[in-house]
N, C-alpha and C. Protein backbone atom coordinates (compact mmCIF):
# COMPACT_ATOMS: atom_id res chain seq x y z
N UNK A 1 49.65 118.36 -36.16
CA UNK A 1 48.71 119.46 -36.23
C UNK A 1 48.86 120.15 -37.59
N UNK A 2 47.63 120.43 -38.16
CA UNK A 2 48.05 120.96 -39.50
C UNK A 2 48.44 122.96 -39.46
N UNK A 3 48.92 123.17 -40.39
CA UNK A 3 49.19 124.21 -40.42
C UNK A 3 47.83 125.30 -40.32
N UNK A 4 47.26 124.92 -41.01
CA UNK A 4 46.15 125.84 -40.95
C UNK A 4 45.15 125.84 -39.85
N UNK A 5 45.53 125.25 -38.41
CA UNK A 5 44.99 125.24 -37.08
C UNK A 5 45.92 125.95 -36.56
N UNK A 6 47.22 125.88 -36.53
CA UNK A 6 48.27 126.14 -35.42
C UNK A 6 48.45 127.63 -35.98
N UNK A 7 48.51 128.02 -37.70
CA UNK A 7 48.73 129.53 -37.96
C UNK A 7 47.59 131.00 -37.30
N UNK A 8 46.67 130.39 -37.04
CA UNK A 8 45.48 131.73 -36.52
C UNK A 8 45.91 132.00 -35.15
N UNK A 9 46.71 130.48 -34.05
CA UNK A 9 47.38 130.60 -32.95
C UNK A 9 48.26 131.49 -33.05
N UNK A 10 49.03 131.15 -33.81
CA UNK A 10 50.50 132.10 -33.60
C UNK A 10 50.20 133.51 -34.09
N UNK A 11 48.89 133.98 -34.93
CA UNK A 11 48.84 134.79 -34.81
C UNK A 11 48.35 135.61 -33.80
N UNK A 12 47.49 135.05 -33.16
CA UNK A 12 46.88 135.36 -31.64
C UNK A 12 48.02 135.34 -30.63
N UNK A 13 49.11 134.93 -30.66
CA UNK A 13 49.80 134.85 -29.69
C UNK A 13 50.71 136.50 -29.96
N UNK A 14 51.25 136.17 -31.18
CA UNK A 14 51.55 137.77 -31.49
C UNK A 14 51.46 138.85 -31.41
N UNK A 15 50.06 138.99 -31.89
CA UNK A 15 48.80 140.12 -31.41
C UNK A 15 49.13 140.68 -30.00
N UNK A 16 48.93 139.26 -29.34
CA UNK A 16 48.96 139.54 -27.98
C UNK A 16 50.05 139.80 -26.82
N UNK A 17 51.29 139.79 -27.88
CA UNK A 17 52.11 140.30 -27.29
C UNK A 17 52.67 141.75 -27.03
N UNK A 18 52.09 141.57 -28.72
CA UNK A 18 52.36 143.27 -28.78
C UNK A 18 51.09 144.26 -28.17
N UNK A 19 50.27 143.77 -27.87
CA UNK A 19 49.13 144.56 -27.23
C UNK A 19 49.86 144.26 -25.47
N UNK A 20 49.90 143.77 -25.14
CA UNK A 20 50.54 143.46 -23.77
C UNK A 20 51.90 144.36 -23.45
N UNK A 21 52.48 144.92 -25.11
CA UNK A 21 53.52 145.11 -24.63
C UNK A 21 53.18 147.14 -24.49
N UNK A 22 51.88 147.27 -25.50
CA UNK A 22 51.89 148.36 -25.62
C UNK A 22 50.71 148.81 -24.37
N UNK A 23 50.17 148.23 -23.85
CA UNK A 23 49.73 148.61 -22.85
C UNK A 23 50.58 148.67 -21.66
N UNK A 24 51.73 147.83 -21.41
CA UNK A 24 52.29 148.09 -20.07
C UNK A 24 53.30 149.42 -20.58
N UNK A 25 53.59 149.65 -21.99
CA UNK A 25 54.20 150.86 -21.85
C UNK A 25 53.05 152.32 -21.55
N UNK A 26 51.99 152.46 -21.98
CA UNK A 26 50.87 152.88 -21.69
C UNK A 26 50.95 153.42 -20.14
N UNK A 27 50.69 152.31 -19.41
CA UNK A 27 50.40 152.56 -18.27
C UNK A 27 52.15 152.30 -17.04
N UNK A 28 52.99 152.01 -17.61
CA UNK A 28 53.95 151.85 -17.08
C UNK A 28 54.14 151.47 -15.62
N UNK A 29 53.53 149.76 -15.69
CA UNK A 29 53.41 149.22 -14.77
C UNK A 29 55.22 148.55 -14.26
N UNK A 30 55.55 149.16 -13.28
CA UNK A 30 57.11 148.92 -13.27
C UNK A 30 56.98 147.43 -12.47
N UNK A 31 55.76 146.60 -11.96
CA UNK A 31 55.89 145.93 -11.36
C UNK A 31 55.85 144.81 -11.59
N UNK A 32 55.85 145.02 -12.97
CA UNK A 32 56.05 143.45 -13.94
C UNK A 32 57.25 142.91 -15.02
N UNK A 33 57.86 141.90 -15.07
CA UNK A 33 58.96 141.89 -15.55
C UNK A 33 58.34 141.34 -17.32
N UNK A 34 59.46 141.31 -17.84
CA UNK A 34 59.56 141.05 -19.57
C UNK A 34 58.06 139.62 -19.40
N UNK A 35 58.87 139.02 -19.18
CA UNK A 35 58.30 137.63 -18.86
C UNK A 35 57.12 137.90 -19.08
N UNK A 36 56.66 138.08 -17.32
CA UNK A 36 54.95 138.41 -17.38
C UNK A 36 54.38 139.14 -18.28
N UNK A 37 55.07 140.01 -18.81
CA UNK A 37 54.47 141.01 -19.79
C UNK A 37 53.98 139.95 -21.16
N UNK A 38 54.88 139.28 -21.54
CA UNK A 38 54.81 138.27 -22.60
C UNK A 38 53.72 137.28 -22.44
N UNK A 39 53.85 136.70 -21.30
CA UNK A 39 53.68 135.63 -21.26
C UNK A 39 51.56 136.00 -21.03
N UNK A 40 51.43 137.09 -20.49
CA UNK A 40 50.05 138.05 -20.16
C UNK A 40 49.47 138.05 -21.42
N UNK A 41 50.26 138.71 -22.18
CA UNK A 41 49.86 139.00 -23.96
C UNK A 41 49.68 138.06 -24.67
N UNK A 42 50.62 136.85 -24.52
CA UNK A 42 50.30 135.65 -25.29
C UNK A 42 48.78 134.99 -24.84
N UNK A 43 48.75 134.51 -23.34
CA UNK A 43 47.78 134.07 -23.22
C UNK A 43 46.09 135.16 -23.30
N UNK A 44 46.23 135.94 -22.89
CA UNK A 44 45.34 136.84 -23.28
C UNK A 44 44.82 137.42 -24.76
N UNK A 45 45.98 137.15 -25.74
CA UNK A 45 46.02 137.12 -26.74
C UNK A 45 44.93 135.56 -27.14
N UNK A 46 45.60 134.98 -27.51
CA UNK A 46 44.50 133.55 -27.37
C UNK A 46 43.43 133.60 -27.03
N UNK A 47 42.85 133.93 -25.54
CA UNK A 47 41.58 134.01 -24.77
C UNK A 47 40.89 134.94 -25.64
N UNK A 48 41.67 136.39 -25.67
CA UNK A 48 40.60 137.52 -26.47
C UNK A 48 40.40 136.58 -27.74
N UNK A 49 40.79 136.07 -28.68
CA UNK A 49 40.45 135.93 -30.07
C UNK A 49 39.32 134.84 -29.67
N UNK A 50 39.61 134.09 -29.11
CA UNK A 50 38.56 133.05 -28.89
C UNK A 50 37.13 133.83 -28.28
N UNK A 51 37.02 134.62 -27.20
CA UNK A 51 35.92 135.47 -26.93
C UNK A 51 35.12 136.04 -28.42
N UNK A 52 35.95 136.82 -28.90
CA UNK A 52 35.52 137.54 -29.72
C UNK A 52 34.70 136.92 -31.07
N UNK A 53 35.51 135.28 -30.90
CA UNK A 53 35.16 134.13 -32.32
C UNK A 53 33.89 134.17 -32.08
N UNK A 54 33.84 134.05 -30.48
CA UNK A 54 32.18 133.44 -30.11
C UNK A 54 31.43 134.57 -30.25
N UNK A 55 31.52 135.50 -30.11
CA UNK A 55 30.75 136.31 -29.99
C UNK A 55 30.10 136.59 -31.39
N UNK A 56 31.38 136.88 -32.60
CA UNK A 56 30.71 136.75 -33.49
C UNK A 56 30.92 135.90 -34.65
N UNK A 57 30.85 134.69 -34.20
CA UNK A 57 30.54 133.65 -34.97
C UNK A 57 28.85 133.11 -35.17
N UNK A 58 27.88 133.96 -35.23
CA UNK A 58 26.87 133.14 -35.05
C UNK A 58 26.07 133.42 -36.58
N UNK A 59 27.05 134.32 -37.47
CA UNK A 59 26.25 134.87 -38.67
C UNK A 59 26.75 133.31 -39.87
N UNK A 60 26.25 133.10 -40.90
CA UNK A 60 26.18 132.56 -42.22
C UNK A 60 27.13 132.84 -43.23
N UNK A 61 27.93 132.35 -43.50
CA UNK A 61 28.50 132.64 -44.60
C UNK A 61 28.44 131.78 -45.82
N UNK A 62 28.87 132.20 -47.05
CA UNK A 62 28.69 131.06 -48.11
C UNK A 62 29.38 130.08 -48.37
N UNK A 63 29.11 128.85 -49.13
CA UNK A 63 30.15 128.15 -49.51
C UNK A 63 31.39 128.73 -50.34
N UNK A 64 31.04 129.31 -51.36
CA UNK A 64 32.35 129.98 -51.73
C UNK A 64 33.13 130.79 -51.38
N UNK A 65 32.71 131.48 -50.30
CA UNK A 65 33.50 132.79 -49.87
C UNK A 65 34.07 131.92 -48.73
N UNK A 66 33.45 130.75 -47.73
CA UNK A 66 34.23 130.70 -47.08
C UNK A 66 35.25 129.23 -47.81
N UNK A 67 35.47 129.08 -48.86
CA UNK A 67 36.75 128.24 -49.80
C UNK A 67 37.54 128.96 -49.89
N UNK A 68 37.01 130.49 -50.44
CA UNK A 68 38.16 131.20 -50.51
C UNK A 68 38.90 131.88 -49.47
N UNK A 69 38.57 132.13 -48.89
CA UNK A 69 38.57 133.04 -47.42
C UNK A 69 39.83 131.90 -46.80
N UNK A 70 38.97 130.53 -46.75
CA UNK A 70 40.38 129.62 -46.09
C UNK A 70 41.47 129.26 -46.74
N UNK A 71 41.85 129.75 -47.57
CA UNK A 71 42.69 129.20 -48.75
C UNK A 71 44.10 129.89 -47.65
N UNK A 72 45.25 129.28 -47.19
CA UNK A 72 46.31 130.05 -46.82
C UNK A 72 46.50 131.03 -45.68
N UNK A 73 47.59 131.82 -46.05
CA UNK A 73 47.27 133.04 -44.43
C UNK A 73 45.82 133.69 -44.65
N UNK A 74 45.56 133.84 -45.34
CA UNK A 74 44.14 134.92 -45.80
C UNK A 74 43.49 134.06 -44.55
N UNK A 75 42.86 133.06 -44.85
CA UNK A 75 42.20 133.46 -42.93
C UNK A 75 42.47 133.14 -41.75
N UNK A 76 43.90 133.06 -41.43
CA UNK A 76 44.44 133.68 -40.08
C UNK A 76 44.50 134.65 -39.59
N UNK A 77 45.13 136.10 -41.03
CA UNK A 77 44.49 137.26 -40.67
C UNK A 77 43.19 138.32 -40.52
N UNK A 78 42.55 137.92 -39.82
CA UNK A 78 41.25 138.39 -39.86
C UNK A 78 40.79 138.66 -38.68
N UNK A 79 40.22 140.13 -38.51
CA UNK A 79 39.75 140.66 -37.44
C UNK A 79 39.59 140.37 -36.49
N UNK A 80 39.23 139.13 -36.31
CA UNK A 80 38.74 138.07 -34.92
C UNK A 80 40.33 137.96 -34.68
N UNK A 81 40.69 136.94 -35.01
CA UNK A 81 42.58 137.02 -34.61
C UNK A 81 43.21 138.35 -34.39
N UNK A 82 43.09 138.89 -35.06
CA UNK A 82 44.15 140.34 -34.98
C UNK A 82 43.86 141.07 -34.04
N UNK A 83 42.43 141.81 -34.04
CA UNK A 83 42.32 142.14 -32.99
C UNK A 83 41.39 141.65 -31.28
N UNK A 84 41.51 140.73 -31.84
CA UNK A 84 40.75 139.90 -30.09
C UNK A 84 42.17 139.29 -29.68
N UNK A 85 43.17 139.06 -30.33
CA UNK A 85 44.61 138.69 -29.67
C UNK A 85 45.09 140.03 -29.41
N UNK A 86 45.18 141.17 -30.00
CA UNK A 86 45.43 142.54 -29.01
C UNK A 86 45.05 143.28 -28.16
N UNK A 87 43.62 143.05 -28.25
CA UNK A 87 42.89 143.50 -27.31
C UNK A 87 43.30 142.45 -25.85
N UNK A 88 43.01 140.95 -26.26
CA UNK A 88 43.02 140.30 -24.93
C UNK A 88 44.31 140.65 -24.15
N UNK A 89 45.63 140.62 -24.96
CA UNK A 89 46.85 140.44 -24.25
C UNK A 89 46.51 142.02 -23.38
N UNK A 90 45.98 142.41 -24.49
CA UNK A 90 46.20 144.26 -23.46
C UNK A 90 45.59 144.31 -22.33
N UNK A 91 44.52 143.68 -22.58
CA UNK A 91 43.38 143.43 -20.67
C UNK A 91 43.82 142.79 -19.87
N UNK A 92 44.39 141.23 -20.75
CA UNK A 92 45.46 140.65 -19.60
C UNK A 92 46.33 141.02 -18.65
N UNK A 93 47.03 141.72 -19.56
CA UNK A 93 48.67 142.56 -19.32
C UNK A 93 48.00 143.76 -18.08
N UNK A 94 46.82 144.31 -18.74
CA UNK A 94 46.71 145.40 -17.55
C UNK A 94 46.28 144.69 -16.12
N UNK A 95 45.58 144.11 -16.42
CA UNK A 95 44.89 143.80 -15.17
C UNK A 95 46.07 142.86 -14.39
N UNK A 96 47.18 141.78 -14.81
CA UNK A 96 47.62 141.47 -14.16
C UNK A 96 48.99 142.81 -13.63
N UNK A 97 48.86 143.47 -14.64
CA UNK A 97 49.77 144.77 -13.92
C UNK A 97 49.45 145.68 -12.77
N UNK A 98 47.68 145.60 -12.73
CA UNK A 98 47.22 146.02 -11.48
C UNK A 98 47.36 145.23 -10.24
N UNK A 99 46.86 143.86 -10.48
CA UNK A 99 47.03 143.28 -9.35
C UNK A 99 48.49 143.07 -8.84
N UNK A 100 49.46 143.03 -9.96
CA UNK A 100 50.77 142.83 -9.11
C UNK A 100 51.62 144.67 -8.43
N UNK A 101 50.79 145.29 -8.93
CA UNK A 101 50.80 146.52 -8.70
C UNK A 101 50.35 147.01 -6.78
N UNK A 102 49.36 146.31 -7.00
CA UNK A 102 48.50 146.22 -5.73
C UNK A 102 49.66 145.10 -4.58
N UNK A 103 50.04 144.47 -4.97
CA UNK A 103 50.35 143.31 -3.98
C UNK A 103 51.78 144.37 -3.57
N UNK A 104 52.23 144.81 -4.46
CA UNK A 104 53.47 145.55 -3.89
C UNK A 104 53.25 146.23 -3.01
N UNK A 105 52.53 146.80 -2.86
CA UNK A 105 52.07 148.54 -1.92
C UNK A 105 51.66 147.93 -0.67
């Protein structure tokens, strides 16, 4: 796998941990362990960036801007990754903090 497929992942996975992690402190769901918390953020992390690609991937860009744009980290970090991997892990993270929230009670 080349690097420049697998780096926008790991940044989505990141994102999404730390959004996962700052939402269960947020809402201080005691009913989820490290794990789930991680493991919520990572994959939700992923899912959000990919939502968000689609959503707005449908505009034009140029040939040169997008040569340069892909050149390296420069476009792993970019809005779509950064924040659709924080956002997702955070929706993840909550919502599976509700439902395991719910199953306790």
């Amino acid at each position: 796998m080349d690097m420049n497929t697998l780096l926008p992942i790991i940044i989505q996975i990141i994102t999404g941990i730390i959004g996962g992690q700052a939402v269960s402190v947020a809402i201080k769901t005691a009913a989820m362990g490290q794990l789930t918390k991680i493991l919520g953020g990572a994959i939700g992390g992923v899912g959000g960036a990919a939502i968000l690609g689609s959503l707005l991937g449908g505009g034009t860009i140029s040939p040169d801007a997008a040569a340069a744009a892909t050149s390296g980290l420069g476009s792993a970090l970019n809005l779509q990754n950064i924040l659709g991997g924080a956002g997702g892990g955070a929706i993840l993270t909550g919502i599976l903090g509700a439902v395991m929230g719910a199953m306790k009670k």
